[in-house]
C-alpha atoms as a PDB file:
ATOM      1  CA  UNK A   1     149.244 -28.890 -15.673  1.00  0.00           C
ATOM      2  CA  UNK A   2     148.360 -25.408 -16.120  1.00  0.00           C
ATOM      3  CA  UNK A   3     149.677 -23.688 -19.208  1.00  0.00           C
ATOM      4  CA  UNK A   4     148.559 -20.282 -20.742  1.00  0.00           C
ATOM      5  CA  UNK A   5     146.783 -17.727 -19.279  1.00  0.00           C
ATOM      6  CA  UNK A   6     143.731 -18.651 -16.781  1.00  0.00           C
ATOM      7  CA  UNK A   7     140.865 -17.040 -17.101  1.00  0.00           C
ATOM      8  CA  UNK A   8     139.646 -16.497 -13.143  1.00  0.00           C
ATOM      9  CA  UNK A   9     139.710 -13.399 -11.939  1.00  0.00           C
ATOM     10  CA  UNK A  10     143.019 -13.542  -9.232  1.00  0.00           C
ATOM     11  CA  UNK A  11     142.391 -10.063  -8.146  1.00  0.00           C
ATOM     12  CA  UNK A  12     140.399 -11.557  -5.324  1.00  0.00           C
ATOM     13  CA  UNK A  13     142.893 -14.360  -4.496  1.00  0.00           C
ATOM     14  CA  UNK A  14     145.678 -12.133  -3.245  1.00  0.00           C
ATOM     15  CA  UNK A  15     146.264 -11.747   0.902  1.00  0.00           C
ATOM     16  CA  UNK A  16     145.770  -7.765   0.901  1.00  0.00           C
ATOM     17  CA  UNK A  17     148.371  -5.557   1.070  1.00  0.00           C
ATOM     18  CA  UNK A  18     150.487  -8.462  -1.300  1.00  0.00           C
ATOM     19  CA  UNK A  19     150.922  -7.770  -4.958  1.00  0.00           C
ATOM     20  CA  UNK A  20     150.709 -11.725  -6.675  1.00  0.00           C
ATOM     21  CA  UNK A  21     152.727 -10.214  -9.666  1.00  0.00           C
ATOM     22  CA  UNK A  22     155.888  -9.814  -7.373  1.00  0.00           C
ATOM     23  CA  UNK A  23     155.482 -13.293  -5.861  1.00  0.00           C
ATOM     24  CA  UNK A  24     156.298 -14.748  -9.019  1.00  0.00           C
ATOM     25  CA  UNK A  25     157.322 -12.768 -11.935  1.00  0.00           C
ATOM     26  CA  UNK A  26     155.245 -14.318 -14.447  1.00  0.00           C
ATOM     27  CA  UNK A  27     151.643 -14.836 -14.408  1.00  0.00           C
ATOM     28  CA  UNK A  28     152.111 -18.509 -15.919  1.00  0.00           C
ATOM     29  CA  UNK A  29     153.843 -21.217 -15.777  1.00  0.00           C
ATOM     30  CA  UNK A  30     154.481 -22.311 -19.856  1.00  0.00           C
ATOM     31  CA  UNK A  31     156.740 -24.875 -21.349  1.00  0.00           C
ATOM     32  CA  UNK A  32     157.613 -25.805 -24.530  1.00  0.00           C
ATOM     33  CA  UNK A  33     156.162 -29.096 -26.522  1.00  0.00           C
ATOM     34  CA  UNK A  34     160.268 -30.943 -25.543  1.00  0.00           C
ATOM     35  CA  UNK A  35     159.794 -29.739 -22.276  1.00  0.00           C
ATOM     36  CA  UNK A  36     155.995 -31.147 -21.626  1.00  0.00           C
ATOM     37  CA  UNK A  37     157.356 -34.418 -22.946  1.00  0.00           C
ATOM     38  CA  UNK A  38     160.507 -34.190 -20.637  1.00  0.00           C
ATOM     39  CA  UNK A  39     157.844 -33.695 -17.398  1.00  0.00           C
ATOM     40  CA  UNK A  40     156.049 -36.344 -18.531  1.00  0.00           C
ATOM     41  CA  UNK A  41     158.952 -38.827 -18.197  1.00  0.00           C
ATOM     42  CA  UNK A  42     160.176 -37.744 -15.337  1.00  0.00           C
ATOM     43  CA  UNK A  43     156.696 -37.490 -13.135  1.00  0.00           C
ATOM     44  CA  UNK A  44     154.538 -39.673 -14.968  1.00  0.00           C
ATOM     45  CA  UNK A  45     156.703 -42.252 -15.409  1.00  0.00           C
ATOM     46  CA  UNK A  46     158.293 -42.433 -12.105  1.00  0.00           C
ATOM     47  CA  UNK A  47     156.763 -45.063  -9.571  1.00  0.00           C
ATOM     48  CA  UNK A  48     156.386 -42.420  -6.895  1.00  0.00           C
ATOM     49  CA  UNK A  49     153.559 -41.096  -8.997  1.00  0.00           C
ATOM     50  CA  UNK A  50     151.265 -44.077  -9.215  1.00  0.00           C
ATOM     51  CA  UNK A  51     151.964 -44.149  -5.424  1.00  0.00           C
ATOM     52  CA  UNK A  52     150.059 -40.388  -5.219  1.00  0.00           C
ATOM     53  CA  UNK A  53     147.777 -41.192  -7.788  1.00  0.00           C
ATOM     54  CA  UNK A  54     146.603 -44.124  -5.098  1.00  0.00           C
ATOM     55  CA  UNK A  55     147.050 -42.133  -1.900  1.00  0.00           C
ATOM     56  CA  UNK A  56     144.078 -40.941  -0.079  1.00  0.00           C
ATOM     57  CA  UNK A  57     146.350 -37.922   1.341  1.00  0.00           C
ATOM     58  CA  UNK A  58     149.690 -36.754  -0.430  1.00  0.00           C
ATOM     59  CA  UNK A  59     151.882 -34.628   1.168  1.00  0.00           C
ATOM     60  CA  UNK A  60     154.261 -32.068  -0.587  1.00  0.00           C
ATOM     61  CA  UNK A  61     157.040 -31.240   1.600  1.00  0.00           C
ATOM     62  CA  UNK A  62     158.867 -27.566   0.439  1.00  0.00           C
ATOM     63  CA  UNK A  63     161.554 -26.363   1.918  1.00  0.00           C
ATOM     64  CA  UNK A  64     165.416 -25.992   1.861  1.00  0.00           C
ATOM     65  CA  UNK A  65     166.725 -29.185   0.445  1.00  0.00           C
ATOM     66  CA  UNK A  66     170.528 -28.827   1.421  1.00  0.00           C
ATOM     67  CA  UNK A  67     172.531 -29.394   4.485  1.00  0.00           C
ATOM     68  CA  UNK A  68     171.266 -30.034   8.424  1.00  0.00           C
ATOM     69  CA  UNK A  69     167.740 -28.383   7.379  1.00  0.00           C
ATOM     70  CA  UNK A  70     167.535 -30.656   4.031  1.00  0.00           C
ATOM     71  CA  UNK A  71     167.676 -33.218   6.454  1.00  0.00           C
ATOM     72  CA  UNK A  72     165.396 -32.211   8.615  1.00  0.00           C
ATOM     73  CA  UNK A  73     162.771 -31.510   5.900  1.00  0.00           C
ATOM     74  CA  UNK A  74     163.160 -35.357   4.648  1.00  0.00           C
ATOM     75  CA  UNK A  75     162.365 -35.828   8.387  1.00  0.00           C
ATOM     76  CA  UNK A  76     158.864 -34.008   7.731  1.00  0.00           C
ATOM     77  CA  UNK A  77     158.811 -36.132   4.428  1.00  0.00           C
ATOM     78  CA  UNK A  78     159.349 -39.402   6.178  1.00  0.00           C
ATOM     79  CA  UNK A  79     156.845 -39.036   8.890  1.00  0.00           C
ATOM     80  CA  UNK A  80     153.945 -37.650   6.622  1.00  0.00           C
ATOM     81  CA  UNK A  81     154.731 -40.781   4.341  1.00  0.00           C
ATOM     82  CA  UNK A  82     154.900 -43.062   6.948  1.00  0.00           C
ATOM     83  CA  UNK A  83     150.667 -42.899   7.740  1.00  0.00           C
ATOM     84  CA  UNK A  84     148.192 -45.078   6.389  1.00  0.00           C
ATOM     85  CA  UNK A  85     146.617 -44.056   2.858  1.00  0.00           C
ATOM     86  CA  UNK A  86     149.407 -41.559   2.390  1.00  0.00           C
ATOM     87  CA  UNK A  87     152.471 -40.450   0.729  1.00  0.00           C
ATOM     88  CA  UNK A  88     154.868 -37.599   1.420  1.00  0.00           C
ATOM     89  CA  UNK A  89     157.327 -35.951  -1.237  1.00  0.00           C
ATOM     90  CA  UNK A  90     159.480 -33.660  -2.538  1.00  0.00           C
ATOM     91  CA  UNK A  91     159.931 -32.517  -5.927  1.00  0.00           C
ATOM     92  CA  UNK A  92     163.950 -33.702  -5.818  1.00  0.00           C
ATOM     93  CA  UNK A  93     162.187 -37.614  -5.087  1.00  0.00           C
ATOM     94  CA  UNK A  94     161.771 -36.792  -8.803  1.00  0.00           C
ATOM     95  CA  UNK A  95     164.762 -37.008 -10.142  1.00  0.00           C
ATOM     96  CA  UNK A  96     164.813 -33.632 -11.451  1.00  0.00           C
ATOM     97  CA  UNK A  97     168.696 -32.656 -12.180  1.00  0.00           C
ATOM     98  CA  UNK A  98     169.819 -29.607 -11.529  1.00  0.00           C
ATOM     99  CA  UNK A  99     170.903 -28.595 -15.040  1.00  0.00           C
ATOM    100  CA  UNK A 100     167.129 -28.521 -15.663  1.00  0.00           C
ATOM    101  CA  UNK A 101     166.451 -25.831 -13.751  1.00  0.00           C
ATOM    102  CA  UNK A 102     163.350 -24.517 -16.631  1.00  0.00           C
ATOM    103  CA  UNK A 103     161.936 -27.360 -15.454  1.00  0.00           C
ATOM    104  CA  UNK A 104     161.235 -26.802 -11.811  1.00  0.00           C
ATOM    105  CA  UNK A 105     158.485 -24.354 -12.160  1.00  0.00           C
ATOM    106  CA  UNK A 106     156.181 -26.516 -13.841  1.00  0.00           C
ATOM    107  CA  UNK A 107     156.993 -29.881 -12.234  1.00  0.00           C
ATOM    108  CA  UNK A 108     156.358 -28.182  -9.009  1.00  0.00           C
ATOM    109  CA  UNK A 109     153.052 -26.848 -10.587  1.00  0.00           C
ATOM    110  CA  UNK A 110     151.840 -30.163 -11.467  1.00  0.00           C
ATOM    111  CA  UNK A 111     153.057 -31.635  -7.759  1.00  0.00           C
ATOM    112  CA  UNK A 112     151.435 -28.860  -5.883  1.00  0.00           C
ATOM    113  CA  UNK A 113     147.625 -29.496  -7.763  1.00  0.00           C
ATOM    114  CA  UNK A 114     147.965 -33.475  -7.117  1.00  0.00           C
ATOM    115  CA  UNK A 115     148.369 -32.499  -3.490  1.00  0.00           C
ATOM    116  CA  UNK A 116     146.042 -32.686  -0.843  1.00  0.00           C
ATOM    117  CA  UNK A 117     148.494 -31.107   1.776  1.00  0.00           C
ATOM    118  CA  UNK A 118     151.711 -28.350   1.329  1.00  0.00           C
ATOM    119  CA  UNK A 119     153.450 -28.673   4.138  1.00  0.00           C
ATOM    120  CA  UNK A 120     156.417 -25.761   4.227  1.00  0.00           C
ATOM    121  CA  UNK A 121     159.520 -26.607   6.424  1.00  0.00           C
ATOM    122  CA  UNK A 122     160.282 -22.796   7.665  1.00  0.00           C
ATOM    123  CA  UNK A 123     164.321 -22.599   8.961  1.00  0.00           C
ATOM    124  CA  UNK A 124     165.027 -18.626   6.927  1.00  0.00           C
ATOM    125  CA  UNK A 125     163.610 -16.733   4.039  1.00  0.00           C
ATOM    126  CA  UNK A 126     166.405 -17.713   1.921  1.00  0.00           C
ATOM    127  CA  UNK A 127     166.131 -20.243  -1.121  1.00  0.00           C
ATOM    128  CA  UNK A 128     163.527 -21.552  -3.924  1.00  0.00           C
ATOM    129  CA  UNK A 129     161.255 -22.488  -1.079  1.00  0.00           C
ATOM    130  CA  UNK A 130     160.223 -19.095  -0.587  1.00  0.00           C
ATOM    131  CA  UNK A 131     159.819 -18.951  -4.311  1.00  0.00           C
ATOM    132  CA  UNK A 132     157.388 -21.781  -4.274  1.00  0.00           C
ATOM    133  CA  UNK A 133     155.730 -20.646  -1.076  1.00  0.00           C
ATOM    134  CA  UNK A 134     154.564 -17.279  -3.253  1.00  0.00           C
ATOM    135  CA  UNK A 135     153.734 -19.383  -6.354  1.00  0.00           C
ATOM    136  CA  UNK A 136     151.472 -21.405  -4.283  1.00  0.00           C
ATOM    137  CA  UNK A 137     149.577 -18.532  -3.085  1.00  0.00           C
ATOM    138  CA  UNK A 138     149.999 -16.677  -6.230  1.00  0.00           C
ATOM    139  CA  UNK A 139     148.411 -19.541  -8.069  1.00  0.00           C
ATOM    140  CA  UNK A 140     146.068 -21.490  -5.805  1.00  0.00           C
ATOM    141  CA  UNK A 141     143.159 -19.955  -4.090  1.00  0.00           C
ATOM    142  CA  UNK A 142     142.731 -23.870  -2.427  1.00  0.00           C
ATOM    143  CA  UNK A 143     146.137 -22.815  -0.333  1.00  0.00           C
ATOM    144  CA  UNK A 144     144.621 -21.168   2.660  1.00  0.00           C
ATOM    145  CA  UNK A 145     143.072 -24.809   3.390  1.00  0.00           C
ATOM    146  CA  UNK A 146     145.725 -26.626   2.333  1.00  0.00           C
ATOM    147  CA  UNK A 147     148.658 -25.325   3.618  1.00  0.00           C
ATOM    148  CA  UNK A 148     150.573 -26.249   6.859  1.00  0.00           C
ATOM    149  CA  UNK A 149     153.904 -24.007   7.794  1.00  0.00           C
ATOM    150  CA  UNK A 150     156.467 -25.420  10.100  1.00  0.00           C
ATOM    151  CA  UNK A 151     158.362 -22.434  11.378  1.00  0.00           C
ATOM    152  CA  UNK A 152     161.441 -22.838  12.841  1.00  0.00           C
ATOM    153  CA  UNK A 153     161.568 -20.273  16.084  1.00  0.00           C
ATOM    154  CA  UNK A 154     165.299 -19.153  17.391  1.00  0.00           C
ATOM    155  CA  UNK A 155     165.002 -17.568  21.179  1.00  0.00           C
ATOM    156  CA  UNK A 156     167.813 -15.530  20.210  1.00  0.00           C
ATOM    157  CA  UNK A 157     167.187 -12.326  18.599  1.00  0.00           C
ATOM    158  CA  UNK A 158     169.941 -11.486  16.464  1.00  0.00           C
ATOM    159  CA  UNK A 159     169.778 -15.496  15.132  1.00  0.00           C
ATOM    160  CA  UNK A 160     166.386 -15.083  14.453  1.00  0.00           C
ATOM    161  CA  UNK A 161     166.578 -11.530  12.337  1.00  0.00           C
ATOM    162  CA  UNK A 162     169.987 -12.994  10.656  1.00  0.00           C
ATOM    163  CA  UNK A 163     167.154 -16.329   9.214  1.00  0.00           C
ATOM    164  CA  UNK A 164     164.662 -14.332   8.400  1.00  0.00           C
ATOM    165  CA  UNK A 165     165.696 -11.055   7.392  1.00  0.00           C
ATOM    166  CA  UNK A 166     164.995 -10.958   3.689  1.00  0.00           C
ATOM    167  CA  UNK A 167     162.526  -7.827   3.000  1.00  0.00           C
ATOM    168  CA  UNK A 168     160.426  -9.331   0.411  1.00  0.00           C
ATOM    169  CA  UNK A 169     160.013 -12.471   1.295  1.00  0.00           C
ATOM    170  CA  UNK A 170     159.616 -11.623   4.910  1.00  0.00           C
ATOM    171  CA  UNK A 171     156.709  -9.422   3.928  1.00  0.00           C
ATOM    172  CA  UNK A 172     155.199 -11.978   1.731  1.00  0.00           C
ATOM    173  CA  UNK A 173     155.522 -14.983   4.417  1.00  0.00           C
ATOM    174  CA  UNK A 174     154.216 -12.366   7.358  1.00  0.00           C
ATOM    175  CA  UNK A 175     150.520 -12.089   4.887  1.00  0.00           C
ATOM    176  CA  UNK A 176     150.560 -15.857   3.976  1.00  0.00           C
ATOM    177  CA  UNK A 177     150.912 -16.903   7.866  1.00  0.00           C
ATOM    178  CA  UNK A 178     148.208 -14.840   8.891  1.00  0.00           C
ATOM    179  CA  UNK A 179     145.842 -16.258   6.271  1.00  0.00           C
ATOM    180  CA  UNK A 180     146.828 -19.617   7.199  1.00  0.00           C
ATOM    181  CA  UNK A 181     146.693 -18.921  10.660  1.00  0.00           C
ATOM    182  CA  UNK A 182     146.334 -21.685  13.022  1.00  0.00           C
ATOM    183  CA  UNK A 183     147.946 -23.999  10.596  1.00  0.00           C
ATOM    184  CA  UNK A 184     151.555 -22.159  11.134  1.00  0.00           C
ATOM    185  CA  UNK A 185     153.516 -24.559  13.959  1.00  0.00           C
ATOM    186  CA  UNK A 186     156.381 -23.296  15.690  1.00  0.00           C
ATOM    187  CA  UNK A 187     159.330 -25.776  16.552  1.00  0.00           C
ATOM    188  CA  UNK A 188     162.623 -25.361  18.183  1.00  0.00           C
ATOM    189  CA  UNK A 189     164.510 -28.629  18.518  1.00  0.00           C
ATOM    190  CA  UNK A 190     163.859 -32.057  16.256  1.00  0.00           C
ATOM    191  CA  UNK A 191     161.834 -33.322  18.652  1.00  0.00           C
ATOM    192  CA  UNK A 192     159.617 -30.462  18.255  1.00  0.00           C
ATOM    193  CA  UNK A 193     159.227 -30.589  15.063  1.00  0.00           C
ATOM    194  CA  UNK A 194     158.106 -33.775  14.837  1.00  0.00           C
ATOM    195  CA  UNK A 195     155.478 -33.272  17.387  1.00  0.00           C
ATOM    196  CA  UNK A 196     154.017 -30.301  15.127  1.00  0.00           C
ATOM    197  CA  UNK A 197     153.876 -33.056  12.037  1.00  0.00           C
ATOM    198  CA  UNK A 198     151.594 -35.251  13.988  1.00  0.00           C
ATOM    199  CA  UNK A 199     149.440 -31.987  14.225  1.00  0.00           C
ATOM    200  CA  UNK A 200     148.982 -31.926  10.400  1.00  0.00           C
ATOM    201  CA  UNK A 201     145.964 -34.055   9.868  1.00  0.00           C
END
Protein backbone atom coordinates (compact mmCIF):
# COMPACT_ATOMS: atom_id res chain seq x y z
CA UNK A 1 0.00 0.00 0.00
CA UNK A 2 1.07 3.33 -0.94
CA UNK A 3 1.32 5.89 1.83
CA UNK A 4 3.09 9.36 1.75
CA UNK A 5 4.07 11.23 -0.96
CA UNK A 6 5.65 9.33 -4.18
CA UNK A 7 8.39 10.55 -5.56
CA UNK A 8 7.70 9.99 -9.64
CA UNK A 9 7.17 12.70 -11.49
CA UNK A 10 3.00 12.40 -12.37
CA UNK A 11 3.15 15.41 -14.52
CA UNK A 12 3.62 13.04 -17.40
CA UNK A 13 0.96 10.50 -16.29
CA UNK A 14 -2.04 12.75 -16.77
CA UNK A 15 -4.42 12.24 -20.20
CA UNK A 16 -3.89 16.00 -21.49
CA UNK A 17 -6.24 18.45 -21.12
CA UNK A 18 -7.13 16.51 -17.38
CA UNK A 19 -5.85 18.08 -14.23
CA UNK A 20 -4.98 14.64 -11.77
CA UNK A 21 -5.40 17.08 -8.74
CA UNK A 22 -9.24 17.37 -9.47
CA UNK A 23 -9.64 13.62 -10.01
CA UNK A 24 -8.98 13.06 -6.54
CA UNK A 25 -8.53 15.79 -4.12
CA UNK A 26 -5.58 14.59 -2.43
CA UNK A 27 -2.40 13.57 -3.86
CA UNK A 28 -2.22 10.45 -1.37
CA UNK A 29 -3.89 8.06 -0.02
CA UNK A 30 -2.64 8.04 4.07
CA UNK A 31 -4.04 6.24 7.02
CA UNK A 32 -3.41 6.20 10.39
CA UNK A 33 -1.29 3.29 12.37
CA UNK A 34 -5.44 1.87 13.79
CA UNK A 35 -6.46 2.20 10.44
CA UNK A 36 -3.39 0.16 8.63
CA UNK A 37 -4.09 -2.49 11.24
CA UNK A 38 -7.94 -2.36 10.54
CA UNK A 39 -7.01 -3.01 6.47
CA UNK A 40 -4.95 -5.55 7.39
CA UNK A 41 -7.75 -7.61 9.02
CA UNK A 42 -10.11 -7.06 6.79
CA UNK A 43 -7.99 -7.81 3.33
CA UNK A 44 -5.28 -9.80 4.58
CA UNK A 45 -7.08 -11.87 6.58
CA UNK A 46 -9.99 -12.59 4.46
CA UNK A 47 -9.82 -15.92 2.33
CA UNK A 48 -10.63 -14.05 -0.85
CA UNK A 49 -7.13 -12.69 -0.61
CA UNK A 50 -5.05 -15.83 -0.60
CA UNK A 51 -7.39 -16.68 -3.55
CA UNK A 52 -5.69 -13.37 -5.56
CA UNK A 53 -2.52 -13.88 -4.10
CA UNK A 54 -2.75 -17.49 -6.13
CA UNK A 55 -4.54 -16.25 -9.23
CA UNK A 56 -2.68 -15.94 -12.40
CA UNK A 57 -5.28 -13.04 -13.47
CA UNK A 58 -7.44 -11.04 -10.83
CA UNK A 59 -10.07 -9.05 -11.84
CA UNK A 60 -11.34 -5.85 -10.00
CA UNK A 61 -14.79 -5.16 -10.92
CA UNK A 62 -15.82 -1.10 -10.13
CA UNK A 63 -18.85 0.09 -10.58
CA UNK A 64 -22.27 1.01 -8.98
CA UNK A 65 -22.87 -1.55 -6.33
CA UNK A 66 -26.70 -0.90 -5.64
CA UNK A 67 -29.88 -1.87 -7.27
CA UNK A 68 -30.54 -3.58 -11.04
CA UNK A 69 -26.88 -2.24 -12.09
CA UNK A 70 -25.24 -3.68 -8.68
CA UNK A 71 -26.51 -6.69 -10.01
CA UNK A 72 -25.43 -6.55 -13.13
CA UNK A 73 -21.85 -5.61 -12.10
CA UNK A 74 -21.72 -8.97 -9.81
CA UNK A 75 -22.70 -10.40 -13.25
CA UNK A 76 -19.24 -8.99 -14.68
CA UNK A 77 -17.76 -10.28 -11.28
CA UNK A 78 -19.10 -13.75 -11.67
CA UNK A 79 -18.08 -14.39 -15.18
CA UNK A 80 -14.43 -12.93 -14.84
CA UNK A 81 -14.18 -15.31 -11.69
CA UNK A 82 -15.56 -18.08 -13.25
CA UNK A 83 -12.13 -18.71 -15.79
CA UNK A 84 -9.36 -20.84 -15.10
CA UNK A 85 -6.34 -19.26 -13.00
CA UNK A 86 -8.57 -16.36 -12.08
CA UNK A 87 -10.53 -14.47 -9.63
CA UNK A 88 -12.91 -11.55 -9.97
CA UNK A 89 -13.88 -9.00 -7.08
CA UNK A 90 -15.16 -6.19 -5.65
CA UNK A 91 -14.01 -4.24 -2.85
CA UNK A 92 -17.67 -4.84 -0.90
CA UNK A 93 -16.52 -9.02 -1.23
CA UNK A 94 -14.45 -7.43 1.58
CA UNK A 95 -16.52 -6.90 4.07
CA UNK A 96 -15.90 -3.34 4.31
CA UNK A 97 -19.02 -1.69 6.34
CA UNK A 98 -20.25 1.25 5.43
CA UNK A 99 -19.61 3.19 8.65
CA UNK A 100 -15.96 2.88 7.55
CA UNK A 101 -16.16 4.93 4.89
CA UNK A 102 -12.06 6.42 5.69
CA UNK A 103 -11.39 3.21 4.83
CA UNK A 104 -12.40 2.81 1.24
CA UNK A 105 -9.73 4.86 -0.30
CA UNK A 106 -6.96 2.84 0.75
CA UNK A 107 -8.49 -0.66 0.62
CA UNK A 108 -9.34 0.14 -2.89
CA UNK A 109 -5.64 1.32 -3.31
CA UNK A 110 -4.24 -1.83 -2.17
CA UNK A 111 -7.03 -3.94 -4.45
CA UNK A 112 -6.37 -1.93 -7.51
CA UNK A 113 -2.13 -2.64 -7.35
CA UNK A 114 -2.82 -6.58 -6.69
CA UNK A 115 -4.79 -6.42 -9.90
CA UNK A 116 -3.91 -7.54 -13.13
CA UNK A 117 -7.24 -6.28 -14.77
CA UNK A 118 -9.85 -3.07 -13.75
CA UNK A 119 -12.67 -3.79 -15.34
CA UNK A 120 -15.30 -0.59 -14.93
CA UNK A 121 -19.07 -1.47 -15.27
CA UNK A 122 -20.23 2.01 -17.04
CA UNK A 123 -24.41 2.47 -16.48
CA UNK A 124 -24.04 6.87 -15.50
CA UNK A 125 -21.43 9.16 -14.13
CA UNK A 126 -22.99 9.10 -10.84
CA UNK A 127 -21.43 7.33 -7.65
CA UNK A 128 -17.88 6.36 -6.00
CA UNK A 129 -17.15 4.48 -9.17
CA UNK A 130 -16.37 7.48 -10.95
CA UNK A 131 -14.33 8.43 -7.95
CA UNK A 132 -12.24 5.35 -8.26
CA UNK A 133 -12.18 5.47 -12.04
CA UNK A 134 -10.08 9.05 -11.57
CA UNK A 135 -7.99 7.62 -8.68
CA UNK A 136 -6.95 4.88 -10.89
CA UNK A 137 -5.74 7.10 -13.51
CA UNK A 138 -4.65 9.67 -11.12
CA UNK A 139 -2.47 7.12 -9.44
CA UNK A 140 -1.44 4.39 -11.87
CA UNK A 141 0.41 5.06 -15.01
CA UNK A 142 -0.04 0.84 -15.57
CA UNK A 143 -4.00 1.85 -16.20
CA UNK A 144 -3.96 2.53 -19.87
CA UNK A 145 -2.99 -1.36 -20.18
CA UNK A 146 -4.92 -2.49 -17.64
CA UNK A 147 -8.09 -1.12 -17.85
CA UNK A 148 -11.28 -2.49 -19.57
CA UNK A 149 -14.62 -0.08 -19.56
CA UNK A 150 -17.98 -1.61 -20.07
CA UNK A 151 -20.18 1.23 -21.16
CA UNK A 152 -23.59 0.94 -21.00
CA UNK A 153 -25.11 2.67 -24.43
CA UNK A 154 -29.00 3.98 -24.26
CA UNK A 155 -30.41 4.58 -28.09
CA UNK A 156 -32.44 7.16 -26.60
CA UNK A 157 -31.08 10.53 -26.34
CA UNK A 158 -32.56 12.22 -23.55
CA UNK A 159 -31.90 8.65 -21.39
CA UNK A 160 -28.56 8.73 -22.37
CA UNK A 161 -27.70 12.66 -21.42
CA UNK A 162 -30.02 12.13 -18.12
CA UNK A 163 -26.91 8.85 -17.18
CA UNK A 164 -24.28 10.61 -18.09
CA UNK A 165 -24.67 14.14 -17.66
CA UNK A 166 -22.38 14.99 -14.80
CA UNK A 167 -19.79 17.82 -16.11
CA UNK A 168 -16.79 16.68 -14.37
CA UNK A 169 -16.89 13.39 -14.46
CA UNK A 170 -18.14 13.31 -17.97
CA UNK A 171 -15.06 15.25 -18.97
CA UNK A 172 -12.78 13.08 -17.03
CA UNK A 173 -14.34 9.62 -18.39
CA UNK A 174 -14.44 11.27 -22.20
CA UNK A 175 -10.02 11.59 -21.72
CA UNK A 176 -9.73 8.18 -19.90
CA UNK A 177 -11.82 6.32 -22.82
CA UNK A 178 -9.82 7.68 -25.42
CA UNK A 179 -6.56 6.59 -23.79
CA UNK A 180 -7.94 3.28 -23.26
CA UNK A 181 -9.36 3.13 -26.49
CA UNK A 182 -10.17 -0.13 -27.94
CA UNK A 183 -10.56 -1.56 -24.53
CA UNK A 184 -13.99 0.59 -23.94
CA UNK A 185 -17.06 -2.10 -24.89
CA UNK A 186 -20.37 -0.88 -25.50
CA UNK A 187 -23.45 -3.05 -24.31
CA UNK A 188 -27.11 -2.56 -24.42
CA UNK A 189 -29.02 -5.52 -23.01
CA UNK A 190 -27.50 -8.39 -20.41
CA UNK A 191 -26.80 -10.44 -23.01
CA UNK A 192 -24.58 -7.91 -24.39
CA UNK A 193 -22.79 -7.35 -21.77
CA UNK A 194 -21.76 -10.52 -21.19
CA UNK A 195 -20.55 -11.00 -24.65
CA UNK A 196 -18.16 -7.82 -24.13
CA UNK A 197 -16.71 -9.78 -20.78
CA UNK A 198 -15.60 -12.66 -22.85
CA UNK A 199 -13.71 -9.88 -24.86
CA UNK A 200 -11.58 -9.00 -21.77
CA UNK A 201 -8.69 -11.35 -22.03
Amino acid sequence: MRTGSDDDSDDDDYIEGVDGSDLTGTETVSVTPEQHERLKEVIYGDALFDRIRNSERRYLVVGRGDGEAGKRRKTVRDLLDERRSAVGFRLEDFGLPGDEIELWAPAFDVLSEVATHTVGVLEDYDGGHVWELGLLYHRQRRVRNDLWLLKRFYPDDEVRRDRYDNGMAASHLFFLEEAVEERVLTWETVEELEEAVGRIP
